[in-house]
Protein backbone atom coordinates (compact mmCIF):
# COMPACT_ATOMS: atom_id res chain seq x y z
CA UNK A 1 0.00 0.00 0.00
CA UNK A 2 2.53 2.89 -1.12
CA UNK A 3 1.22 5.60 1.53
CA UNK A 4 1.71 6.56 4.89
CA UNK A 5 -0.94 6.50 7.38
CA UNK A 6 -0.78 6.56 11.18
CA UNK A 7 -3.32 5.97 14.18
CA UNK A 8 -3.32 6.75 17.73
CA UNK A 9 -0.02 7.27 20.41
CA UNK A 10 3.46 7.19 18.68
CA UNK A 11 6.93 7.98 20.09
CA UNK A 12 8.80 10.85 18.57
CA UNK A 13 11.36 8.57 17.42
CA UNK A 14 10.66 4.51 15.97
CA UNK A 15 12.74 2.33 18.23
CA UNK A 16 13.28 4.04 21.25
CA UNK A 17 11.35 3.43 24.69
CA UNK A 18 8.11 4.84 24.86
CA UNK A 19 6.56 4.79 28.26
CA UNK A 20 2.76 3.67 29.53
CA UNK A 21 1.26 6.02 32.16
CA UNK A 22 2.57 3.43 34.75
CA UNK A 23 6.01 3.63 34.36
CA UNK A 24 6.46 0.13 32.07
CA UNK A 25 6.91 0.30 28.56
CA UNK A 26 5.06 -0.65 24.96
CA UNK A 27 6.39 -3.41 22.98
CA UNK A 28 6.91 -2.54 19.63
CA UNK A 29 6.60 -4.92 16.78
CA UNK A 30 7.79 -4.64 12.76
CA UNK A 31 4.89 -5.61 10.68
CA UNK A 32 6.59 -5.97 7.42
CA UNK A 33 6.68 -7.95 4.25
CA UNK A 34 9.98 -9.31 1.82
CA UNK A 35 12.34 -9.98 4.76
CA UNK A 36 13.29 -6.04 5.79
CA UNK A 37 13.15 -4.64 1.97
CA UNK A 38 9.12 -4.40 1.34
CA UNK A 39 6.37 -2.15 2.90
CA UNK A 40 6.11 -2.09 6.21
CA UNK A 41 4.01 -0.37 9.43
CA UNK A 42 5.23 0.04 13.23
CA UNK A 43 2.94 -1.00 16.25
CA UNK A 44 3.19 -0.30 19.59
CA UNK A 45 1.61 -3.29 21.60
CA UNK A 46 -0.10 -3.01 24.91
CA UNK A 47 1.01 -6.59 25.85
CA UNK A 48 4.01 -8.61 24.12
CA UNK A 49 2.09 -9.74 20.66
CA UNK A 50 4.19 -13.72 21.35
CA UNK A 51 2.78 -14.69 24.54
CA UNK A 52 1.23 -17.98 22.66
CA UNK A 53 -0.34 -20.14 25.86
CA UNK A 54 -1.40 -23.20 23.03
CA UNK A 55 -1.01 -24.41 19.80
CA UNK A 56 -3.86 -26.82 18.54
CA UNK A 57 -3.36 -29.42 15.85
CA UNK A 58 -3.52 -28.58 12.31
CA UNK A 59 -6.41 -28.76 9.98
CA UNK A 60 -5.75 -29.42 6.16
CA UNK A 61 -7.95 -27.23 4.40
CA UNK A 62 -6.28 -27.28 0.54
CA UNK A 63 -8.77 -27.28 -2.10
CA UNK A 64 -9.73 -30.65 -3.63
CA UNK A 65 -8.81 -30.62 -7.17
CA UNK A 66 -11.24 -32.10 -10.25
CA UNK A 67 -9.47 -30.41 -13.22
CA UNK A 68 -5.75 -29.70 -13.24
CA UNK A 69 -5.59 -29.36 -16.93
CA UNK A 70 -8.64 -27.33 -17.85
CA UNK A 71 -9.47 -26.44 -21.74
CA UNK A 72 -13.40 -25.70 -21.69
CA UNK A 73 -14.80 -22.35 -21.17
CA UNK A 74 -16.69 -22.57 -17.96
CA UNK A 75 -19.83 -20.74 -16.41
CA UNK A 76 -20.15 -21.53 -12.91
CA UNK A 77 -23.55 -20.08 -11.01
CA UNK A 78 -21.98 -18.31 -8.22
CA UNK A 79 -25.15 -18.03 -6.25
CA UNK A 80 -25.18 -21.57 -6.04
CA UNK A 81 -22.77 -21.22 -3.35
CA UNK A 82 -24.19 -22.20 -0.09
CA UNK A 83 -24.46 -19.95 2.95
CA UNK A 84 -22.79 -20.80 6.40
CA UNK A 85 -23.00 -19.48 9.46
CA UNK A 86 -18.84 -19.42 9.81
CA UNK A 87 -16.94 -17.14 7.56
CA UNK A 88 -14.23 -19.37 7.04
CA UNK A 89 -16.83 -22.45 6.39
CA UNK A 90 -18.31 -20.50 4.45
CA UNK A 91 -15.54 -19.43 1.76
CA UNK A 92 -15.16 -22.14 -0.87
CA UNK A 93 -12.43 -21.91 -3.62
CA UNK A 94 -13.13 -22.54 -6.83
CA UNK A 95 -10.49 -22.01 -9.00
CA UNK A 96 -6.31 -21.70 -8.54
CA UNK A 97 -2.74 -22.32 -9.34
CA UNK A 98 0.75 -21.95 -7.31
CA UNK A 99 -0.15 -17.88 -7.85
CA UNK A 100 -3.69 -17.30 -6.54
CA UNK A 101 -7.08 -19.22 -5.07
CA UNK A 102 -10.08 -17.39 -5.73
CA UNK A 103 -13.25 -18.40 -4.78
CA UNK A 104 -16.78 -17.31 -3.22
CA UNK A 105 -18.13 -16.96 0.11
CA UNK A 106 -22.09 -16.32 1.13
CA UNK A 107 -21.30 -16.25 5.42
CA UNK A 108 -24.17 -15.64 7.77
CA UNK A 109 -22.76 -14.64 11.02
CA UNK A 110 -20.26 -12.18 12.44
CA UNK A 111 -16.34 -13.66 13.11
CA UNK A 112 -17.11 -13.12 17.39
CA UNK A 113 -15.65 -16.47 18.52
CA UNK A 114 -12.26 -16.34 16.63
CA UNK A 115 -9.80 -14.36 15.28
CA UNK A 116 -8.31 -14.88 11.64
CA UNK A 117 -4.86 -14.24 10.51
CA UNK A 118 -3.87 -15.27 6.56
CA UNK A 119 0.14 -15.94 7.09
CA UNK A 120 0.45 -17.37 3.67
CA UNK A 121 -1.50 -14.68 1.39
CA UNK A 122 -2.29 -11.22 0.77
CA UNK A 123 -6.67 -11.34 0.50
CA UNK A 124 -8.94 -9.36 -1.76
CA UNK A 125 -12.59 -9.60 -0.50
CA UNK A 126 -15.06 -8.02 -2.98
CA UNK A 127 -18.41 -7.56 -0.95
CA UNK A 128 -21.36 -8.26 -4.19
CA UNK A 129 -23.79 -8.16 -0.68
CA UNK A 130 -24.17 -7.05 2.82
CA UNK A 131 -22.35 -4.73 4.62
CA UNK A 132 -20.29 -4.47 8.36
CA UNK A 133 -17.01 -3.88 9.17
CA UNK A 134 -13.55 -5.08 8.74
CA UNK A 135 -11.78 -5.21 12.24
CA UNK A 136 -8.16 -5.41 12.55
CA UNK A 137 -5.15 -4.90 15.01
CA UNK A 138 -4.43 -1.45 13.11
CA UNK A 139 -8.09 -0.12 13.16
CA UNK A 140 -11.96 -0.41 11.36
CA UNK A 141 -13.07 -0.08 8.14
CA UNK A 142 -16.67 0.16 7.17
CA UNK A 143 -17.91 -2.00 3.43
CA UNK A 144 -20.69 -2.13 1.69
CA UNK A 145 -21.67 -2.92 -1.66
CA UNK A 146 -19.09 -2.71 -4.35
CA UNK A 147 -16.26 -2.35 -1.92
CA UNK A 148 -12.69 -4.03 -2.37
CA UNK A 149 -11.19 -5.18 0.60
CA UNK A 150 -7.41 -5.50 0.26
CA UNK A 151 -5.81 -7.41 3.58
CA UNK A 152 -2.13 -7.62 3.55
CA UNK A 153 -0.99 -11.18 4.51
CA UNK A 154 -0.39 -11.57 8.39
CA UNK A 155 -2.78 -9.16 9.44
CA UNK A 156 -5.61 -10.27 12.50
CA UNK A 157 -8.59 -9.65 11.81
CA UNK A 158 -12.18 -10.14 12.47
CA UNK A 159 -15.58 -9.08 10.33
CA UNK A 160 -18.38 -7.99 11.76
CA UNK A 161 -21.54 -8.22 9.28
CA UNK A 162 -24.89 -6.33 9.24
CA UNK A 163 -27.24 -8.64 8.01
CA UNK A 164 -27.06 -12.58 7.62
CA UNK A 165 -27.51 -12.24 3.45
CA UNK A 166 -23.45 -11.31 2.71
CA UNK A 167 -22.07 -12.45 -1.12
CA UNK A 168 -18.13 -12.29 -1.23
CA UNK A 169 -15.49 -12.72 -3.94
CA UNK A 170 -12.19 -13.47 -2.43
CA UNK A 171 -8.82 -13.88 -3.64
CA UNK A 172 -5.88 -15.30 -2.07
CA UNK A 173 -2.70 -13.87 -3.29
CA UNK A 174 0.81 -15.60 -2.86
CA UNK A 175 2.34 -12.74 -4.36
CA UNK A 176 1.69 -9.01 -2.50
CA UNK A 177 -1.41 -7.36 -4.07
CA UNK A 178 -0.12 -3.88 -5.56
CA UNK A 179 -2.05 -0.84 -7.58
CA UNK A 180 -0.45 -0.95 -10.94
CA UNK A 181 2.83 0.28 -11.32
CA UNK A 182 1.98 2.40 -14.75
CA UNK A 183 -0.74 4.52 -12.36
CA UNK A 184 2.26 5.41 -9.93
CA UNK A 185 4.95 8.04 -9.89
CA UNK A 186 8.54 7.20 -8.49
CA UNK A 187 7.86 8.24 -5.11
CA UNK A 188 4.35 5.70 -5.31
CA UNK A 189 1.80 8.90 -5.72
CA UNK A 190 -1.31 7.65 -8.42
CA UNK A 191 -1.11 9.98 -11.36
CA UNK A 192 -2.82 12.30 -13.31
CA UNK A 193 -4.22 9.42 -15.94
CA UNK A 194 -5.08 7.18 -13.12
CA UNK A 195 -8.71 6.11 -12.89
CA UNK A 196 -8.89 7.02 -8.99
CA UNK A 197 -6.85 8.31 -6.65
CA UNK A 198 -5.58 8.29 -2.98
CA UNK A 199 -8.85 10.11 -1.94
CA UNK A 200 -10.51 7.33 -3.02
CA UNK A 201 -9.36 5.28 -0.43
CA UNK A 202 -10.93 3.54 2.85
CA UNK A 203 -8.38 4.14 5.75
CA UNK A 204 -8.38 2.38 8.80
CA UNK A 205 -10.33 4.26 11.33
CA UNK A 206 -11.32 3.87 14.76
CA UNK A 207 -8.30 1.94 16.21
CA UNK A 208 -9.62 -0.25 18.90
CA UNK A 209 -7.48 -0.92 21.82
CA UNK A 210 -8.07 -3.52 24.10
CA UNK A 211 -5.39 -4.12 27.34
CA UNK A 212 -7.48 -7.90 28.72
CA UNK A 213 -5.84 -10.40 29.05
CA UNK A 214 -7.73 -13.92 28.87
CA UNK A 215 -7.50 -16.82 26.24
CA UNK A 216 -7.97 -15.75 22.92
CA UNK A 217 -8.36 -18.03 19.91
CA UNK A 218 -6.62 -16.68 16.24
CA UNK A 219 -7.06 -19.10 13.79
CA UNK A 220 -3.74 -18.98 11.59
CA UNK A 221 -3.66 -20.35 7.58
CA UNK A 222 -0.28 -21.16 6.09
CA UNK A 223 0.54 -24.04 3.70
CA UNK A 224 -3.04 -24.86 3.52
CA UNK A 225 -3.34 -25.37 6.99
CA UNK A 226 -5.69 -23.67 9.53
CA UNK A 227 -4.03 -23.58 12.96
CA UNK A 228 -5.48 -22.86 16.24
CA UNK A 229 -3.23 -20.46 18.38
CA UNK A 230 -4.65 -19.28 21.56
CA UNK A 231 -2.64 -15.94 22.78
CA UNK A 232 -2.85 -14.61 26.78
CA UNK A 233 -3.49 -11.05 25.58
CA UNK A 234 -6.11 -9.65 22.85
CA UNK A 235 -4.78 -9.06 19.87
CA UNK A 236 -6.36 -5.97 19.35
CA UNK A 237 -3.77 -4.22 21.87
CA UNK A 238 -2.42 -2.15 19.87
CA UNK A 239 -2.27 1.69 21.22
CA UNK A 240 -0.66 3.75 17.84
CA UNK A 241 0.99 2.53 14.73
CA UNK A 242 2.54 4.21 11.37
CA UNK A 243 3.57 2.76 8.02
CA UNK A 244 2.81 1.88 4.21
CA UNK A 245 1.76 -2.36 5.32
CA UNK A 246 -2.32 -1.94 6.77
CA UNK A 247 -5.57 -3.18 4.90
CA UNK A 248 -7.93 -0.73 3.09
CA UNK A 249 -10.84 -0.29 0.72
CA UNK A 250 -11.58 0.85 -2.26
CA UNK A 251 -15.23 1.11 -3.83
CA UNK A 252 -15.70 -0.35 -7.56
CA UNK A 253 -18.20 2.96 -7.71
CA UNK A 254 -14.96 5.15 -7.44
CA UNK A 255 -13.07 3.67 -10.53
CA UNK A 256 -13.16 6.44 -13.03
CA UNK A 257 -13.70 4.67 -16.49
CA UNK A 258 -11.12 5.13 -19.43
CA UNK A 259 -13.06 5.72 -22.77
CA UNK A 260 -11.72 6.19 -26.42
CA UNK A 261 -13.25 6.91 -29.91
CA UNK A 262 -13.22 2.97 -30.41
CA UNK A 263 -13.19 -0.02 -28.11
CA UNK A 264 -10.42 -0.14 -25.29
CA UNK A 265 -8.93 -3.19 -24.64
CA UNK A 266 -8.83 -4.58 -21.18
CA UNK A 267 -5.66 -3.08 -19.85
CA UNK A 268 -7.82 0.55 -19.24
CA UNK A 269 -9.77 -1.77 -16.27
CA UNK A 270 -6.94 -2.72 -14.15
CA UNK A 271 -7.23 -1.76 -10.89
CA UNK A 272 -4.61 -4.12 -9.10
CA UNK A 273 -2.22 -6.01 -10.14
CA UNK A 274 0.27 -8.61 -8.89
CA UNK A 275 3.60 -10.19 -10.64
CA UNK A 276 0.96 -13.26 -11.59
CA UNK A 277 -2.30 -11.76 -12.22
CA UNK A 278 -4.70 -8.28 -12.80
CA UNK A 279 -8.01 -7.46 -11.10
CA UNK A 280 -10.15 -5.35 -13.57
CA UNK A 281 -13.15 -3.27 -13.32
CA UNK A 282 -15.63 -3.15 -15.48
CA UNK A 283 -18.20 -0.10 -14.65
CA UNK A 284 -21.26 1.67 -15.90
CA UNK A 285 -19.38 3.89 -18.86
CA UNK A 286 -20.01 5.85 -21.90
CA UNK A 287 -19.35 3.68 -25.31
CA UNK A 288 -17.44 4.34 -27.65
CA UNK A 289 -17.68 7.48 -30.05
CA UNK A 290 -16.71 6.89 -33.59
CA UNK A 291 -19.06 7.06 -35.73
CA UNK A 292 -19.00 3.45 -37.07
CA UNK A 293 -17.34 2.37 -33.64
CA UNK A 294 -18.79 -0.93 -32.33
CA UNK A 295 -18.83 -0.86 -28.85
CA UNK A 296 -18.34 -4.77 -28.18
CA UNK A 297 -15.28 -6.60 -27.64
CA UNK A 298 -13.52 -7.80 -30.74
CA UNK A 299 -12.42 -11.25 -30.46
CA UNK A 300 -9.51 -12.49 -28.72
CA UNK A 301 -7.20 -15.35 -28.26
CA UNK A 302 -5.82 -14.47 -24.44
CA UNK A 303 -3.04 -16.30 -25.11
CA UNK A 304 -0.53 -15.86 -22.42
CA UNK A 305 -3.42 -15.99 -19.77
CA UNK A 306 -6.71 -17.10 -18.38
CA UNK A 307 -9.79 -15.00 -17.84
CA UNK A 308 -11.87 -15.61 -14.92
CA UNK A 309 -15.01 -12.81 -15.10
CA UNK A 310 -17.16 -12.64 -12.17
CA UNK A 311 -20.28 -10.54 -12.96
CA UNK A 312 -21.58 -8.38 -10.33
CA UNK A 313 -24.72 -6.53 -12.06
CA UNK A 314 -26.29 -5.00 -15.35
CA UNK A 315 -26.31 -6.21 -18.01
CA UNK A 316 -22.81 -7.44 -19.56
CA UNK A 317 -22.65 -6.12 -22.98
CA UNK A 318 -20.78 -9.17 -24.54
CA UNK A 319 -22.71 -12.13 -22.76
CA UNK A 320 -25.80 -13.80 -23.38
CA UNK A 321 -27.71 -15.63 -20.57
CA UNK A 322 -25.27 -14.33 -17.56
CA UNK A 323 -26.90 -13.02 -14.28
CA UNK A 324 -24.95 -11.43 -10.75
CA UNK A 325 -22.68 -14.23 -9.30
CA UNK A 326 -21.76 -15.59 -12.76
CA UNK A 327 -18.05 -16.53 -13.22
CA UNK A 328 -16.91 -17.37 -16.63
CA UNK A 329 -13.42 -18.92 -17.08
CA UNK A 330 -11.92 -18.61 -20.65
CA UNK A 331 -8.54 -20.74 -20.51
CA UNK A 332 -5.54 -19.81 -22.55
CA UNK A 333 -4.96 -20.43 -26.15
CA UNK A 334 -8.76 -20.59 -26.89
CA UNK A 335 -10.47 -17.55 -28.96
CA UNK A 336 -13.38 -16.07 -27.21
CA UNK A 337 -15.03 -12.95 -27.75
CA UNK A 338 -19.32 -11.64 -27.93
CA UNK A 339 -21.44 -14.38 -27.78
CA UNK A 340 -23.90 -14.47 -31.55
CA UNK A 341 -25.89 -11.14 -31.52
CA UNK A 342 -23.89 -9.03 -28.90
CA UNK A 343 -21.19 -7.92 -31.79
CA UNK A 344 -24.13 -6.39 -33.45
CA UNK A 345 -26.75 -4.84 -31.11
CA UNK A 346 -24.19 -3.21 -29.50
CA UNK A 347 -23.60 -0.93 -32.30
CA UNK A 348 -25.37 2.43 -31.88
CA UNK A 349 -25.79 1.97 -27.94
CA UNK A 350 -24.11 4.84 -26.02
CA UNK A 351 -23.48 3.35 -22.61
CA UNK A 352 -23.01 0.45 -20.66
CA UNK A 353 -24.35 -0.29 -17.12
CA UNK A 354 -22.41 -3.08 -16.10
CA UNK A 355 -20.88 -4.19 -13.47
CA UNK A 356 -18.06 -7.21 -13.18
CA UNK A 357 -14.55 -7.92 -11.61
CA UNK A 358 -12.25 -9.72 -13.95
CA UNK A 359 -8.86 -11.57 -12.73
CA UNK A 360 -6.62 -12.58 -15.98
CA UNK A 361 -3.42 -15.19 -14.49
CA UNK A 362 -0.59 -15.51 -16.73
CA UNK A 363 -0.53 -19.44 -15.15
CA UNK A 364 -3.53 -21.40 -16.28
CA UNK A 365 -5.96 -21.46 -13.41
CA UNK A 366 -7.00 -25.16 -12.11
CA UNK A 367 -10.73 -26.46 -11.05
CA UNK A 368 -11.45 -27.87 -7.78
CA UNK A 369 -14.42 -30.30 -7.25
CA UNK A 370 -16.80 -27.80 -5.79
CA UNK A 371 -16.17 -25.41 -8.99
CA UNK A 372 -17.60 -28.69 -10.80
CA UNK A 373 -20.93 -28.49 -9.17
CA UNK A 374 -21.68 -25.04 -10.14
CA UNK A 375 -20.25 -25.37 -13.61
CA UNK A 376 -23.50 -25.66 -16.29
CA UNK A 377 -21.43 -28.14 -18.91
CA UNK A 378 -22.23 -26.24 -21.92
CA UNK A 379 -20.93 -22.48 -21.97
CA UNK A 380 -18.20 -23.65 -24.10
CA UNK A 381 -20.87 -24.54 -27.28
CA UNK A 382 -22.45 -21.03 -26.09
CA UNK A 383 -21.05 -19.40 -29.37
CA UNK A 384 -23.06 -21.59 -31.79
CA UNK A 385 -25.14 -20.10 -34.19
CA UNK A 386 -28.51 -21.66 -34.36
C-alpha cells in the first residue's frame, strides 16, 4: 500500500522506549513484508504480541482438485454457493494455481468467537452483498456494496456483518497485491491518468485498543493449513501505529472509467495487479464514439493468460444468458469474444451499465471439485449459431 498512514499514540522517534502512564513500557513490533526490503508499518503493543499459551493441531484445508488441466470455457452459477454461518466455512475456492485461489463466500454470522490471521497470502474480499465492518489490530473499516477489501498477509482480523444475506469474492494472493505500477509516480503517488486516486481510499479508522488479558483463539492459515493459536493477551492491543503495510478499501463505484473513440482493450480496467495476475473493473461507462465504432469486444485469443469474469450486475454487454454471481473462465490459447448477436446490437448503444470484476493469471488457473458443481457443462458450445 505505497502511503503513509498513522493511528493513535506514537513515540517521537521509531525504536526508542516509549513509556505507559505506569512507568512500564510498549512493545513494539515490525509488521513488514519481503524480509526487511518491502512495505512495512510500526505498532506499539499493549502486551508482548508472542505470549502464545497453546497451539492446537492442524487442519488441512487445501482445495480438492477435479481439473488440473482445464481447456473448456466454464460458467459456474456463483449463487449456487451455499451460505454458512462461519466465515471461514463459508468461503469455498473454486479455482487456482501456485499464484492465486479465488473463490466465493455467502457467510451468515459475524467472526465473534475467533480471530483470523492469513500468514500465507495477501486477500482481496469483494463484498457483491451485505455490509459491516472489517476489524483489525491497526483499526476499522466500514464496506458495503461494491467495496474491495485489500488485507495484507499476516494481518488479524475479524468481520463484523450487518445482516445474515453477505455475497463475497475473495482472492488469495501468494504474491503481495499492488495498484499498478503504470498509475504510480517514483515516489508511489497515483497519477494524473489514473482512474482514482488516494482520496478514493478507505483508511483504517477507529483503532480499537483492548489491554485484557484472557484466552484468545486466532485461527492462523499457512501451507493450507488452519491452525489454532490461543494468545494470553487480545490481539487488538495495539495503542498507535505508522507505516505503508495496513488493509484498506476501495469502492468499484470510485473507478473512473477510461473511454476512447473505439473499443479499449482490457488493460484501461486494471485496478490491481500482482507479478501473476490483474483485477479489472468493469463499470457503468459511456461507449465508444466513432461514428462506425462498435462498442463490443472484438475477439480475442488471451493467449498468455486465463480470464476468470465474475459478474456483479447489469447487463454485460458481450454475454448472453449471464446473471450477478456468474463466473466465466476462458482458458488460454482458446479464442473467445461476444457471444452471436452481442457484436451487433451493440452498435449504436451509447453506454453500458455493467458491473463485473475480472482476474486474468498468466498461469492457467486449475478447477477444484466444488467449482464442478456449479459449472452448467455447456458455456463452451455457447457461441453456436442456431
Amino acid at each position: 500500500m505505497p502511503i503513509y498512514h498513522r493511528l493513535g499514540q506514537l513515540p517521537p522517534k521509531r525504536h526508542t522506549i516509549f513509556e505507559k502512564p505506569d512507568g512500564s513500557i510498549y512493545h513494539e513490533q515490525l509488521f513488514g513484508t519481503i524480509g526487511f526490503d518491502g512495505m512495512s508499518s510500526l505498532l506499539y503493543h499493549h502486551h508482548r504480541p508472542t505470549m502464545v499459551e497453546s497451539v492446537g493441531e492442524s487442519v488441512d484445508v487445501s482445495p480438492k482438485l477435479a481439473v488440473a488441466k482445464n481447456m473448456k470455457s466454464r460458467k459456474l452459477i456463483g449463487f449456487d454457493v451455499p451460505p454458512q454461518d462461519d466465515f471461514l466455512d463459508s468461503r469455498v475456492t473454486l479455482l487456482l494455481n501456485s499464484d492465486i485461489h479465488i473463490g466465493l463466500a455467502a457467510p451468515r454470522k459475524s467472526m465473534t468467537e475467533y480471530f483470523y490471521k492469513n500468514a500465507d497470502a495477501d486477500e482481496m474480499l469483494f463484498i457483491h452483498q451485505g455490509t459491516g465492518t472489517l476489524r483489525t489490530l491497526v483499526g476499522n473499516i466500514r464496506f458495503e456494496y461494491g467495496d474491495y477489501l485489500i488485507i495484507p498477509r499476516g494481518m488479524i482480523y475479524q468481520i463484523e456483518f450487518d445482516t445474515e444475506e453477505n455475497r463475497i469474492l475473495y482472492a488469495e494472493s501468494f504474491d503481495p497485491i499492488y495498484t499498478p505500477k503504470r498509475y504510480r509516480n517514483w515516489f508511489g503517488q497515483l497519477l494524473e491518468h489514473s482512474p482514482f486516486c488516494e482520496r478514493d481510499y478507505k483508511l483504517p479508522q477507529d483503532l480499537e485498543t483492548h489491554t485484557e488479558k484472557g484466552q484468545f483463539l486466532v485461527k492462523i492459515k499457512k501451507q493450507q493449513t488452519l491452525t489454532d493459536y490461543v494468545y494470553q493477551a487480545h490481539p487488538f492491543d495495539v495503542v498507535g501505529w505508522d507505516g505503508y503495510n495496513f488493509p484498506y478499501g476501495f469502492s468499484i463505484h470510485n473507478f473512473e472509467p477510461i473511454t476512447g473513440r473505439v473499443h479499449q482493450p482490457p488493460p484501461v480496467h486494471q485496478t490491481f495487479e500482482s507479478k501473476a495476475y490483474v483485477i479489472c473493473s468493469f463499470c457503468p461507462r459511456l461507449y465508444d464514439y466513432h461514428p462506425k465504432a462498435i462498442p463490443a469486444p472484438y475477439n480475442h485469443s488471451n493467449i498468455d493468460s486465463d480470464e476468470m469474469l465474475y459478474y456483479v450486475d447489469g447487463d454485460f454487454m458481450s454475454r448472453n444468458d449471464i446473471g450477478p454471481g456468474v463466473i466465466t473462465l476462458h482458458p488460454g490459447g482458446i479464442p473467445h469474444g461476444p457471444h452471436p448477436g452481442a457484436y451487433e446490437r451493440s452498435i449504436g448503444q451509447t453506454k453500458t451499465e455493467e458491473l463485473a470484476v475480472m482476474i486474468d493469471t498468466f498461469k492457467p488457473l486449475q478447477l477444484t471439485e466444488a467449482a464442478m458443481k456449479l459449472d452448467d457443462g455447456k458455456y463452451f458450445r455457447s457461441w453456436l449459431e442456431h
